[in-house]
PDB file of N, CA and C in Angstrom:
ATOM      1  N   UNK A   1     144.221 147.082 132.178  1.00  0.00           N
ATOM      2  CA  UNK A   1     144.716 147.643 130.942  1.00  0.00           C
ATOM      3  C   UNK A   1     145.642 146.655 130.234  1.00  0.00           C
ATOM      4  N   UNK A   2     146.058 145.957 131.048  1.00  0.00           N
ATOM      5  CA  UNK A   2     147.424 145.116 130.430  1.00  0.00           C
ATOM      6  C   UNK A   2     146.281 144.226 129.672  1.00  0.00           C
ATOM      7  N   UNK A   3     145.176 143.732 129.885  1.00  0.00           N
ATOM      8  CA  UNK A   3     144.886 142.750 129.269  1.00  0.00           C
ATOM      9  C   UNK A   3     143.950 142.866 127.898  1.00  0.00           C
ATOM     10  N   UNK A   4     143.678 144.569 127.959  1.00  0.00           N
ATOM     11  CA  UNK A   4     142.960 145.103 126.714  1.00  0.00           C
ATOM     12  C   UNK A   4     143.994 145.043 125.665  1.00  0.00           C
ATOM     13  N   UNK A   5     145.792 145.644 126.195  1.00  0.00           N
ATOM     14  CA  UNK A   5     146.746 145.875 125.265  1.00  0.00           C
ATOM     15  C   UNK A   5     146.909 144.389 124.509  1.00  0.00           C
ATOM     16  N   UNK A   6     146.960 143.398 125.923  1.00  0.00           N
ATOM     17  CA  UNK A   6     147.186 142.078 125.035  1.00  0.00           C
ATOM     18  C   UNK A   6     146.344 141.243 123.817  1.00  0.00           C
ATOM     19  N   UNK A   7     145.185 141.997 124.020  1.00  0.00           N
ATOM     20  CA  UNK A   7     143.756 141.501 123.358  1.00  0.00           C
ATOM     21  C   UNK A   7     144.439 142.237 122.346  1.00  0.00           C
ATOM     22  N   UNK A   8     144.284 142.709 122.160  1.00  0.00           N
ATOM     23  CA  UNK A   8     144.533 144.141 121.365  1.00  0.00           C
ATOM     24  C   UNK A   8     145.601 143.724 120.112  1.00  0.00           C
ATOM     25  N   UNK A   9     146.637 143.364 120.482  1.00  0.00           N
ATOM     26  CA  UNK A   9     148.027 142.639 120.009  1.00  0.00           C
ATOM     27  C   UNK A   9     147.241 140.992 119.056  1.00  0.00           C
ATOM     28  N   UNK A  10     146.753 140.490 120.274  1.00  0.00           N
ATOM     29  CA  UNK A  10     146.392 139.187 120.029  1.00  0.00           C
ATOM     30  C   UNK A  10     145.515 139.209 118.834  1.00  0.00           C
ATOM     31  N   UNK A  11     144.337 139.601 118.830  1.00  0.00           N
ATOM     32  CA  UNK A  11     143.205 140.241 117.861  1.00  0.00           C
ATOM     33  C   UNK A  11     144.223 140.893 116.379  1.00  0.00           C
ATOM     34  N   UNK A  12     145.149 141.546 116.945  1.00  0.00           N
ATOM     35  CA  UNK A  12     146.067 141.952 115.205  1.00  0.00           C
ATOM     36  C   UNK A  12     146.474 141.028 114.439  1.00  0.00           C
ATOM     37  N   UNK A  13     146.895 140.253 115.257  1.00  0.00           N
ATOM     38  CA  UNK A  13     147.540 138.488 114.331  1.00  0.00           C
ATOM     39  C   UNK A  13     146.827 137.948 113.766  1.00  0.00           C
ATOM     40  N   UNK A  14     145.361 137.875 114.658  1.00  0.00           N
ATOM     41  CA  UNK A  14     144.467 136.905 114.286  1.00  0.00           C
ATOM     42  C   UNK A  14     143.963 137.459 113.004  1.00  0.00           C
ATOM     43  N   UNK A  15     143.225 138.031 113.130  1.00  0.00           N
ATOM     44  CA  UNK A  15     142.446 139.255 111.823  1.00  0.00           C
ATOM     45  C   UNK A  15     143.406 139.256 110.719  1.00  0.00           C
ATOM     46  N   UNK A  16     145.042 139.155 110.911  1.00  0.00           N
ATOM     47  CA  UNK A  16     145.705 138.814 109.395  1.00  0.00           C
ATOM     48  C   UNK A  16     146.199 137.510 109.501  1.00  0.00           C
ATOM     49  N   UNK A  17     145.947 136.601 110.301  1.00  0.00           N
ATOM     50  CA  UNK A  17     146.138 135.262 110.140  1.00  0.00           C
ATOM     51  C   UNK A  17     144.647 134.751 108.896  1.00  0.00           C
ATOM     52  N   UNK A  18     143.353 135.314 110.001  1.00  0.00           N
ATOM     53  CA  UNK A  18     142.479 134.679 109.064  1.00  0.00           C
ATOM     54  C   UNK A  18     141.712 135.281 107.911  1.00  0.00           C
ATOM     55  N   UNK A  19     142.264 136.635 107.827  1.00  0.00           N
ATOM     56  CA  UNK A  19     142.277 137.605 106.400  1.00  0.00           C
ATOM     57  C   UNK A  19     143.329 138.085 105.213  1.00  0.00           C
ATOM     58  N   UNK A  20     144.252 137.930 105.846  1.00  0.00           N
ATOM     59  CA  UNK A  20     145.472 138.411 105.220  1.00  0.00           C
ATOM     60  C   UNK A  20     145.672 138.030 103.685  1.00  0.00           C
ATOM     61  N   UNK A  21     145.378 136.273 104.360  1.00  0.00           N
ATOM     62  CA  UNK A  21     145.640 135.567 102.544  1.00  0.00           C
ATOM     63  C   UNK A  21     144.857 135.933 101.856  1.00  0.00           C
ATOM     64  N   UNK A  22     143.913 136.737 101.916  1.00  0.00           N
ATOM     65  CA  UNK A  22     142.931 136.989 100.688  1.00  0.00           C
ATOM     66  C   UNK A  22     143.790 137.813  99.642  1.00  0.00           C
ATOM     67  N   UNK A  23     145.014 138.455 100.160  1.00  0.00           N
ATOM     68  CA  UNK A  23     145.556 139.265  99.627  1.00  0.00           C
ATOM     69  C   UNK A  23     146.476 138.198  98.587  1.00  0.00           C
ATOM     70  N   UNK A  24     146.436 137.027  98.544  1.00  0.00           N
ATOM     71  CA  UNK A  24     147.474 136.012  97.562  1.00  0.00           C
ATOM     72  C   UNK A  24     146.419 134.967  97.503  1.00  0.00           C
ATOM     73  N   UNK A  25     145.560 135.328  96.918  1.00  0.00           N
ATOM     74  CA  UNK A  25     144.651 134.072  96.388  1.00  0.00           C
ATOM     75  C   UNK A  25     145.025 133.425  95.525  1.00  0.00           C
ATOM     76  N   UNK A  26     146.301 133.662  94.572  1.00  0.00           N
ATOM     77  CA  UNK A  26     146.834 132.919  93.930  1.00  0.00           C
ATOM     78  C   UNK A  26     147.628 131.942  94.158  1.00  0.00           C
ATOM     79  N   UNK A  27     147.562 131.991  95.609  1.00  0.00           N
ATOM     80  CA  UNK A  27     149.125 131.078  96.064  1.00  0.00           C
ATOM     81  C   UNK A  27     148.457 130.149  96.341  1.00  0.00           C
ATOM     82  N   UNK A  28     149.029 128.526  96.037  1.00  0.00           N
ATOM     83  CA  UNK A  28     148.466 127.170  96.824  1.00  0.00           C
ATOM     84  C   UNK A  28     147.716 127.560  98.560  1.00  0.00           C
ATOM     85  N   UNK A  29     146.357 127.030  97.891  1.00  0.00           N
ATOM     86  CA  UNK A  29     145.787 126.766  99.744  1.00  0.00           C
ATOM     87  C   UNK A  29     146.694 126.279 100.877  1.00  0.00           C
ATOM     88  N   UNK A  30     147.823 125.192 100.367  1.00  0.00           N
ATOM     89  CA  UNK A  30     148.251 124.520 101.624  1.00  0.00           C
ATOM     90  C   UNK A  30     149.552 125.389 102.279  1.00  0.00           C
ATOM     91  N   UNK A  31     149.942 126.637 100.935  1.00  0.00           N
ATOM     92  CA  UNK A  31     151.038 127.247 101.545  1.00  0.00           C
ATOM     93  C   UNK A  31     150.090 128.469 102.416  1.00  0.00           C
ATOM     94  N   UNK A  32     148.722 129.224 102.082  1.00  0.00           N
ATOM     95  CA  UNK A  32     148.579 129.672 102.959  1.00  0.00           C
ATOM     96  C   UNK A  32     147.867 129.522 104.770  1.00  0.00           C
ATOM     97  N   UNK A  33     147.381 128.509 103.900  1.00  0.00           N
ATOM     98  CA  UNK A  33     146.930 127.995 105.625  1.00  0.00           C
ATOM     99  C   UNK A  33     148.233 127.432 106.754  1.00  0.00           C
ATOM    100  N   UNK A  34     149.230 126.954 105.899  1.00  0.00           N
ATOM    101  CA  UNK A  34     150.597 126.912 106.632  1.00  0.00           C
ATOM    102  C   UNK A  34     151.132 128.263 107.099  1.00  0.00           C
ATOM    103  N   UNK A  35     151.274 129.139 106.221  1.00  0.00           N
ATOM    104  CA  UNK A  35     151.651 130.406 106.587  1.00  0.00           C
ATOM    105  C   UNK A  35     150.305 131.403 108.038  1.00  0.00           C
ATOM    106  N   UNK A  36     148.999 130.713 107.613  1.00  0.00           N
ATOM    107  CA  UNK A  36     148.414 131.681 108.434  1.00  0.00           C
ATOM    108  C   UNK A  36     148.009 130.896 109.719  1.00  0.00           C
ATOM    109  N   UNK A  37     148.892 129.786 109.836  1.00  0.00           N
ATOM    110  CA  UNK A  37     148.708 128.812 111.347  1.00  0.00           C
ATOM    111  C   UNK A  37     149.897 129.199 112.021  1.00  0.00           C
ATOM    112  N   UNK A  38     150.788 129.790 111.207  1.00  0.00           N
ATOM    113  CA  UNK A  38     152.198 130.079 111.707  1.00  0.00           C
ATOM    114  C   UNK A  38     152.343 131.630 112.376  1.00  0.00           C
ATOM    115  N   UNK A  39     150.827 132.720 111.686  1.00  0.00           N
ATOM    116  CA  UNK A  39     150.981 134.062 112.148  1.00  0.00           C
ATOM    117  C   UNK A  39     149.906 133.600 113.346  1.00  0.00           C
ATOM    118  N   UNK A  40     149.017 132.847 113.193  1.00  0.00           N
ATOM    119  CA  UNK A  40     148.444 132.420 114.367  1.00  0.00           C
ATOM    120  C   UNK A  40     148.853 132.109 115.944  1.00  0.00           C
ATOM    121  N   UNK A  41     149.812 131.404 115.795  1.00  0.00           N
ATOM    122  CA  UNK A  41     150.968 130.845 116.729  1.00  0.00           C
ATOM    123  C   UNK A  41     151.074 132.143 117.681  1.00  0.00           C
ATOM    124  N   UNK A  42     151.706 133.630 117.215  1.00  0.00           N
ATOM    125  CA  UNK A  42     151.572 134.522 117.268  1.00  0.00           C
ATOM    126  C   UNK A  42     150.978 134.977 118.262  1.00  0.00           C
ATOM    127  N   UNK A  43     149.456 134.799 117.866  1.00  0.00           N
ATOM    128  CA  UNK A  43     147.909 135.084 118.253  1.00  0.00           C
ATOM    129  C   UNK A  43     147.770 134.714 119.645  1.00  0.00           C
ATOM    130  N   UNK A  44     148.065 133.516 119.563  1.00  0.00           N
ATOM    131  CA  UNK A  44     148.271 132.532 121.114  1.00  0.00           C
ATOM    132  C   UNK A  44     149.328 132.920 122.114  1.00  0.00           C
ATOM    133  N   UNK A  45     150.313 133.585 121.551  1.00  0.00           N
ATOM    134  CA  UNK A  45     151.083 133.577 122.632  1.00  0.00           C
ATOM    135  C   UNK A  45     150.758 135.187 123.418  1.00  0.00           C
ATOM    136  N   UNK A  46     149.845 135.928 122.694  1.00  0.00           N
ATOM    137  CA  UNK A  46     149.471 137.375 123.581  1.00  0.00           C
ATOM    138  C   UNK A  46     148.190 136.833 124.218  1.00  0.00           C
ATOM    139  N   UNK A  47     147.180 136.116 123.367  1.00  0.00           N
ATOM    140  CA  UNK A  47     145.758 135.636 123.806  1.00  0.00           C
ATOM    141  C   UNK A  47     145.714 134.906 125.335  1.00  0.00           C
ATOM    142  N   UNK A  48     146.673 133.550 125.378  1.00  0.00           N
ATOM    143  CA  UNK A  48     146.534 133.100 126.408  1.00  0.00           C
ATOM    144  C   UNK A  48     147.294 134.164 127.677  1.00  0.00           C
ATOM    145  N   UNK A  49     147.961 134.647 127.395  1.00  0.00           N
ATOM    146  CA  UNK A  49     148.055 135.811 129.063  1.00  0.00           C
ATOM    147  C   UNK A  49     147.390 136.790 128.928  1.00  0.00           C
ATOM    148  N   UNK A  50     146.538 137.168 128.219  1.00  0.00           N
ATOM    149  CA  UNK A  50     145.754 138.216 127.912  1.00  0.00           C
ATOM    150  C   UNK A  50     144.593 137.595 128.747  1.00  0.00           C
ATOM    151  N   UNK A  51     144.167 136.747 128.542  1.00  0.00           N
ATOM    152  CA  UNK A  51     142.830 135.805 129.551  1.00  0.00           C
ATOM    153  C   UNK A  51     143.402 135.400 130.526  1.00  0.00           C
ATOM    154  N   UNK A  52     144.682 135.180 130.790  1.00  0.00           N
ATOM    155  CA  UNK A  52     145.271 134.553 132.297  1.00  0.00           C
ATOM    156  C   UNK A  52     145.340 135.752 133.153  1.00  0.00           C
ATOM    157  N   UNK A  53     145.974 136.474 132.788  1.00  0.00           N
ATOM    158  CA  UNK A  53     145.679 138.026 133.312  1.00  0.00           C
ATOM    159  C   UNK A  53     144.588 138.488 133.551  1.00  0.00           C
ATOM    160  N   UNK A  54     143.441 138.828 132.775  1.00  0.00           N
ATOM    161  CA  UNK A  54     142.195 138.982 133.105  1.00  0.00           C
ATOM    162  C   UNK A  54     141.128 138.449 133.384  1.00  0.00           C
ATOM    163  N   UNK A  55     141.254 136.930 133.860  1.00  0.00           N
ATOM    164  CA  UNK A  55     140.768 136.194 134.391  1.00  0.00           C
ATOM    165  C   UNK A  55     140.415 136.943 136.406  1.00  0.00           C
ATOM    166  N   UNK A  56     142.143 136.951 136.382  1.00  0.00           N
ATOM    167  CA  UNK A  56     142.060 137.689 138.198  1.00  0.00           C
ATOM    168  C   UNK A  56     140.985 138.811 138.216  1.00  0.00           C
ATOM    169  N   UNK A  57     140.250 139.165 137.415  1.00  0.00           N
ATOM    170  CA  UNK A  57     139.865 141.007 137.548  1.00  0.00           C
ATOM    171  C   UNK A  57     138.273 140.551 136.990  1.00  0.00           C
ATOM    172  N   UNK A  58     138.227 140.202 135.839  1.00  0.00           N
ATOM    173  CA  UNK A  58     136.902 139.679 135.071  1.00  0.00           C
ATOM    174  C   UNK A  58     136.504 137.969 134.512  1.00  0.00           C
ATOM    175  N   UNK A  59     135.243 138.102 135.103  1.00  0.00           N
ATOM    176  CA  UNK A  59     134.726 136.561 134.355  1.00  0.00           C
ATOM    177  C   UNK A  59     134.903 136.450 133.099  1.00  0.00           C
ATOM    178  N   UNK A  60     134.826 134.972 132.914  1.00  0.00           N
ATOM    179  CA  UNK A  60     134.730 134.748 131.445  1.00  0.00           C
ATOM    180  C   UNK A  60     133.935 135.294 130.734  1.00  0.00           C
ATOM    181  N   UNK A  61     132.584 135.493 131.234  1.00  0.00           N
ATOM    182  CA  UNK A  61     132.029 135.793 129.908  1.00  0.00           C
ATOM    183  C   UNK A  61     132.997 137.378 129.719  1.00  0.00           C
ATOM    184  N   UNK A  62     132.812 137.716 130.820  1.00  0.00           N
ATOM    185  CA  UNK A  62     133.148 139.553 130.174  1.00  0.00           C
ATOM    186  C   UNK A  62     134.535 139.835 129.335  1.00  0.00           C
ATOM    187  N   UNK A  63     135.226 138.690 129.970  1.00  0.00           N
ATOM    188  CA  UNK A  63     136.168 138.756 128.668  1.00  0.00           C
ATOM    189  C   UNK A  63     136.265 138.227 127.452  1.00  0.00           C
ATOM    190  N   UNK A  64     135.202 137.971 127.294  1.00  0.00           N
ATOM    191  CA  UNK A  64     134.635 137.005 126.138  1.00  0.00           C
ATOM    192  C   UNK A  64     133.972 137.849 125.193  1.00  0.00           C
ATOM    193  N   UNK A  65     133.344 139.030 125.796  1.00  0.00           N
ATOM    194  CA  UNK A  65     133.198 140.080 125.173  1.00  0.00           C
ATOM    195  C   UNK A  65     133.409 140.961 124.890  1.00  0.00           C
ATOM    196  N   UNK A  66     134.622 141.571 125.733  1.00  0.00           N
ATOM    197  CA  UNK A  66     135.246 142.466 125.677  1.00  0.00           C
ATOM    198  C   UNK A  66     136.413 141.984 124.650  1.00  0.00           C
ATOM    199  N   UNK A  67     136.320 140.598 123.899  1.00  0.00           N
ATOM    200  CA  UNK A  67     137.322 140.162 123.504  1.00  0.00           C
ATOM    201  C   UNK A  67     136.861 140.472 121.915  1.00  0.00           C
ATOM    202  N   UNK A  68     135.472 140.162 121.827  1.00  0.00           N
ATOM    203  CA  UNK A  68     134.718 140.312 120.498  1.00  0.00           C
ATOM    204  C   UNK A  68     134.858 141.823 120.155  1.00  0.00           C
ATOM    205  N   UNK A  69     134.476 142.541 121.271  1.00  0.00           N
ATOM    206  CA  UNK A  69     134.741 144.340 120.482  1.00  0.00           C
ATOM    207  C   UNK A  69     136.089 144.705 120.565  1.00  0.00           C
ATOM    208  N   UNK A  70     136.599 143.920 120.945  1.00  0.00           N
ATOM    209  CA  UNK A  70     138.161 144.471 120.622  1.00  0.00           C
ATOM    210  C   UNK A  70     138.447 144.007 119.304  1.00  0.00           C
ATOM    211  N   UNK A  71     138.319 142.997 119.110  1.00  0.00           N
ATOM    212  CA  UNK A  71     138.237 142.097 117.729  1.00  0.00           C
ATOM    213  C   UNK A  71     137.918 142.978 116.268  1.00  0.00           C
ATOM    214  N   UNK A  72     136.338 143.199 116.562  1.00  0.00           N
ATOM    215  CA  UNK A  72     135.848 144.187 115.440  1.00  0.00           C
ATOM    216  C   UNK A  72     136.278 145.511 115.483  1.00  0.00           C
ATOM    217  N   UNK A  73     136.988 145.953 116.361  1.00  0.00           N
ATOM    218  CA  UNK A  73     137.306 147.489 116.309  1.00  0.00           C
ATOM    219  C   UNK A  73     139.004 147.224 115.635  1.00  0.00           C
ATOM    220  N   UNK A  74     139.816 145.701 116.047  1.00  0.00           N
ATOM    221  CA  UNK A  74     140.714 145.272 115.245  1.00  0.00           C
ATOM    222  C   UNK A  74     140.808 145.190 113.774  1.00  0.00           C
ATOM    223  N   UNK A  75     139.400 144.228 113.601  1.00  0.00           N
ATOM    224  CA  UNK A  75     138.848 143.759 112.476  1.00  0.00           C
ATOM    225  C   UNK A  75     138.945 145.458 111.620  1.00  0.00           C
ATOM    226  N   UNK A  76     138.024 146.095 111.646  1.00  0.00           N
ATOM    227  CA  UNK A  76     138.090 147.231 111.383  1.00  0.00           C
ATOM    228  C   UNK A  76     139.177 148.071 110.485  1.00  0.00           C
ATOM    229  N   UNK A  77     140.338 148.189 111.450  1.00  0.00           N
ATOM    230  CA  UNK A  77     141.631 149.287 110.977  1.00  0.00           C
ATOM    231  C   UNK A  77     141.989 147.708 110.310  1.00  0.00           C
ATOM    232  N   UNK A  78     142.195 147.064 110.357  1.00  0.00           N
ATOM    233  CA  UNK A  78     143.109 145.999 109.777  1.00  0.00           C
ATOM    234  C   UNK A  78     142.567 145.655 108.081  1.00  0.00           C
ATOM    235  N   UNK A  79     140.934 145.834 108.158  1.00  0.00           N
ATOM    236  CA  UNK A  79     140.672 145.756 106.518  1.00  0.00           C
ATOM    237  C   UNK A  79     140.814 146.822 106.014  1.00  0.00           C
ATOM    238  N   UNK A  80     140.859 148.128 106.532  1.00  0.00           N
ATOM    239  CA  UNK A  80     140.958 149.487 106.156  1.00  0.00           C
ATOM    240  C   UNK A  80     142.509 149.316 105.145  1.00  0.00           C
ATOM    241  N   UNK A  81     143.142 149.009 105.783  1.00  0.00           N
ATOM    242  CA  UNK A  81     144.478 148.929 105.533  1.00  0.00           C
ATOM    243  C   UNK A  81     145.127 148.080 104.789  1.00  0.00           C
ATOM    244  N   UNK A  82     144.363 146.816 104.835  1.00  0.00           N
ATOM    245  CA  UNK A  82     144.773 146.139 103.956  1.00  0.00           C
ATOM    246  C   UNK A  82     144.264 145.880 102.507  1.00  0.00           C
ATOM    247  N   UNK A  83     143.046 146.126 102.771  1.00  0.00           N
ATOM    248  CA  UNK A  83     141.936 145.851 101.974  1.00  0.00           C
ATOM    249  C   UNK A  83     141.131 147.361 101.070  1.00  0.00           C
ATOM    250  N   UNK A  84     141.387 148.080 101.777  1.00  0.00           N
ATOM    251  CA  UNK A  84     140.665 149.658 101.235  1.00  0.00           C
ATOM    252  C   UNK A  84     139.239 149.516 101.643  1.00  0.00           C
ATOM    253  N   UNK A  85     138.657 148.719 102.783  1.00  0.00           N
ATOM    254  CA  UNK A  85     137.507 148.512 103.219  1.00  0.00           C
ATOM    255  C   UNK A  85     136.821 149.727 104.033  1.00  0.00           C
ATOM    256  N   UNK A  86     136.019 150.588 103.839  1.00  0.00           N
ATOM    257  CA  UNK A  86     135.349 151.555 104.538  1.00  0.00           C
ATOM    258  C   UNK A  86     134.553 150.949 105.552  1.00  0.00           C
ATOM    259  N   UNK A  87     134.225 151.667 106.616  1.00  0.00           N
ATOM    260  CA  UNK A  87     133.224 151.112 107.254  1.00  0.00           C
ATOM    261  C   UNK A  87     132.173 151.598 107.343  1.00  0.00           C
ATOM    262  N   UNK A  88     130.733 151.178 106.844  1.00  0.00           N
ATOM    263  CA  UNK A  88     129.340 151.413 106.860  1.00  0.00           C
ATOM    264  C   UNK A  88     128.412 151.747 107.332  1.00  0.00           C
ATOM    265  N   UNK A  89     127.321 152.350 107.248  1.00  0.00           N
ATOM    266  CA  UNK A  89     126.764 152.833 108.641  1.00  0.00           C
ATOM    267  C   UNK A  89     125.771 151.462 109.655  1.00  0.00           C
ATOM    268  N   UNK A  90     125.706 150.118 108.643  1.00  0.00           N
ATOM    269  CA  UNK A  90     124.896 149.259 109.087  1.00  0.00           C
ATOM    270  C   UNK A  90     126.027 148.538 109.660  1.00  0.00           C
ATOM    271  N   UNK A  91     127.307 148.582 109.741  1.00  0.00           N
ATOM    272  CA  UNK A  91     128.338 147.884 110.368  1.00  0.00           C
ATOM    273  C   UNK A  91     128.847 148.600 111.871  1.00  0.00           C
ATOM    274  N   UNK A  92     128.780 150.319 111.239  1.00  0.00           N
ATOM    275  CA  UNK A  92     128.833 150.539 112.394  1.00  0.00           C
ATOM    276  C   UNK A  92     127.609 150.781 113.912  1.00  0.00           C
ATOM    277  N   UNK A  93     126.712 150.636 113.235  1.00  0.00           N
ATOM    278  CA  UNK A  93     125.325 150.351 114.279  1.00  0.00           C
ATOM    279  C   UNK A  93     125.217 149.065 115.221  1.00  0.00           C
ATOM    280  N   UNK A  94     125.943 147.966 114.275  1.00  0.00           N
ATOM    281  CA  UNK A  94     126.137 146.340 114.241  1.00  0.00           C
ATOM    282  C   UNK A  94     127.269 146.595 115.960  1.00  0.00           C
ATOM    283  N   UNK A  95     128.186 148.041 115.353  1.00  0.00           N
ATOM    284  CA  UNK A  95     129.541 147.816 116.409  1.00  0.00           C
ATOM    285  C   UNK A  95     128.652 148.240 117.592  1.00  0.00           C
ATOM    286  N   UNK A  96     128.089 149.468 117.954  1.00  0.00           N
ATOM    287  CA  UNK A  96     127.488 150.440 118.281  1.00  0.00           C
ATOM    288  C   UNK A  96     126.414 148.841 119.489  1.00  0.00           C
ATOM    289  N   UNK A  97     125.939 148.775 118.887  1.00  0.00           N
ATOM    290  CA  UNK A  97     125.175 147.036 119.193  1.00  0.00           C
ATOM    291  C   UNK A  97     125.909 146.366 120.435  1.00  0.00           C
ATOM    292  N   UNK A  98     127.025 146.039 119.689  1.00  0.00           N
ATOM    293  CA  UNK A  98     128.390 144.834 120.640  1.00  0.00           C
ATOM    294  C   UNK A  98     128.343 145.435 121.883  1.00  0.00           C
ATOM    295  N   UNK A  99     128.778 146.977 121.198  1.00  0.00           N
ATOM    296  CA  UNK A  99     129.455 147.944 122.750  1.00  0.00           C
ATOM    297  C   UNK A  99     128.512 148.528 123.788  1.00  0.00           C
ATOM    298  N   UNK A 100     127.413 148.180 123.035  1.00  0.00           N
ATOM    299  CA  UNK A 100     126.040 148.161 124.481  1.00  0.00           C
ATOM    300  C   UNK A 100     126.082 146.659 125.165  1.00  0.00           C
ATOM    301  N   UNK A 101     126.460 145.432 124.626  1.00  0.00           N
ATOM    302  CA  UNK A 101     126.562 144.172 125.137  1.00  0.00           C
ATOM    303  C   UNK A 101     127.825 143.909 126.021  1.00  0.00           C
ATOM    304  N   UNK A 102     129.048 144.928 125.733  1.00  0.00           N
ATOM    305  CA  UNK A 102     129.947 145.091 127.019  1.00  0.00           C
ATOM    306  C   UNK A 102     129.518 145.779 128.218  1.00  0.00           C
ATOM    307  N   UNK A 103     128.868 147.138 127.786  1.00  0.00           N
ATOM    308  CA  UNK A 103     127.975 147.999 128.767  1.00  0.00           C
ATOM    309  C   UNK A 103     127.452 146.995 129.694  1.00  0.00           C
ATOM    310  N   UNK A 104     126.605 146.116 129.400  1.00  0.00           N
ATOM    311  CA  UNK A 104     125.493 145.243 130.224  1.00  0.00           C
ATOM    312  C   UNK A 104     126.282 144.503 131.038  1.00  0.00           C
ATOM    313  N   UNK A 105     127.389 143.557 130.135  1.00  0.00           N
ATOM    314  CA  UNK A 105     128.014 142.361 130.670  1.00  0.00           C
ATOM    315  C   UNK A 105     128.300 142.751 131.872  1.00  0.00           C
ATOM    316  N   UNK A 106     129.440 144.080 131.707  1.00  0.00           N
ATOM    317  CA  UNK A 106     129.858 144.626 133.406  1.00  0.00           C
ATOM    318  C   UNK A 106     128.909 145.727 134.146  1.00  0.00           C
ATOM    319  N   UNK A 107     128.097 145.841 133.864  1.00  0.00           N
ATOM    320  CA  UNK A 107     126.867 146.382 134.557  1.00  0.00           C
ATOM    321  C   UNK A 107     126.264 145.778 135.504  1.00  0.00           C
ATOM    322  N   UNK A 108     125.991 144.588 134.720  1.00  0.00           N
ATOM    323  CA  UNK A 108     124.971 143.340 135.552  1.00  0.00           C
ATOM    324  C   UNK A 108     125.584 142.916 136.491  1.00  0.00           C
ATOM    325  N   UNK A 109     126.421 143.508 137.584  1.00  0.00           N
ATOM    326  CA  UNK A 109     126.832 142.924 138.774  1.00  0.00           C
ATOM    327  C   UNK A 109     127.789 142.210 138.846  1.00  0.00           C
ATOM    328  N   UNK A 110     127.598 141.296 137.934  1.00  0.00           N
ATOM    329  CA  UNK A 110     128.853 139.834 138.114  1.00  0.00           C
ATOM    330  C   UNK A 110     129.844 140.282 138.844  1.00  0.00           C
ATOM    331  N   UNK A 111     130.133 139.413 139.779  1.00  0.00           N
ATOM    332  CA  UNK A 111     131.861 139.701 140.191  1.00  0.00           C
ATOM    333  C   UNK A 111     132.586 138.432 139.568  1.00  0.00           C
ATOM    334  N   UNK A 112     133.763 138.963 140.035  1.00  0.00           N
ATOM    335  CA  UNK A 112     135.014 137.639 139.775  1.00  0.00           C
ATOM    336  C   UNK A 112     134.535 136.382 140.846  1.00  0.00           C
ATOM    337  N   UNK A 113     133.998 135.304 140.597  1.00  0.00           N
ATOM    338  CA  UNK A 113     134.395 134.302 141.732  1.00  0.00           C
ATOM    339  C   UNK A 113     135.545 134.177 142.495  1.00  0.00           C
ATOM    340  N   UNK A 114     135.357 134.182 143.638  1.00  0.00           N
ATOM    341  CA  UNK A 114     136.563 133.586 144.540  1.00  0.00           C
ATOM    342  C   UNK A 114     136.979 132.506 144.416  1.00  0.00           C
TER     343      UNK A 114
END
């Protein structure tokens, strides 16, 4: 659980690191890519113990995917909110999709290597 919360956290930064500025398209490119390397920073510091942590429990790939539907279910409330973005029924089929590709990932046996 600790490492869904951290995804979770991590995935919020990111999604307004690399969406946010749409909201000041007027402002110089170099002040927002400065500003959204700086909410990034952020991003990294929940991301990397979020995978160091769940490294002990799950392989890479599975957190690799479990990292993507956390992402879009991030992605999600975060344009809702910022943006007034609804979500669709071909987006949510798209999600619906991912979350059968977590189903499998930890289905298919894999364990953690020793």
């Amino acid at each position: 659980m600790k490492t869904v919360i951290l995804l979770v956290v991590s995935n919020a930064f990111m999604t307004v690191a690399w969406y946010g500025h749409l909201k000041y398209r007027q402002e110089p490119l170099a002040i927002v890519i400065f500003s959204s390397w700086g909410i990034a920073l952020f991003e990294y510091m929940f991301q990397v113990p979020a995978n160091r942590a769940g490294a002990r429990r799950f392989t890479v790939t599975q957190l690799k995917i479990m990292q993507e539907c956390i992402t879009l279910a991030v992605f999600t409330i975060v344009t809702a909110l910022l943006f007034h973005e609804r979500l669709r029924w071909n987006s949510a089929i798209s999600y619906a999709l991912l979350v059968g590709a977590v189903y499998f990932a930890f289905r298919s046996g894999e364990k953690r290597p020793h």
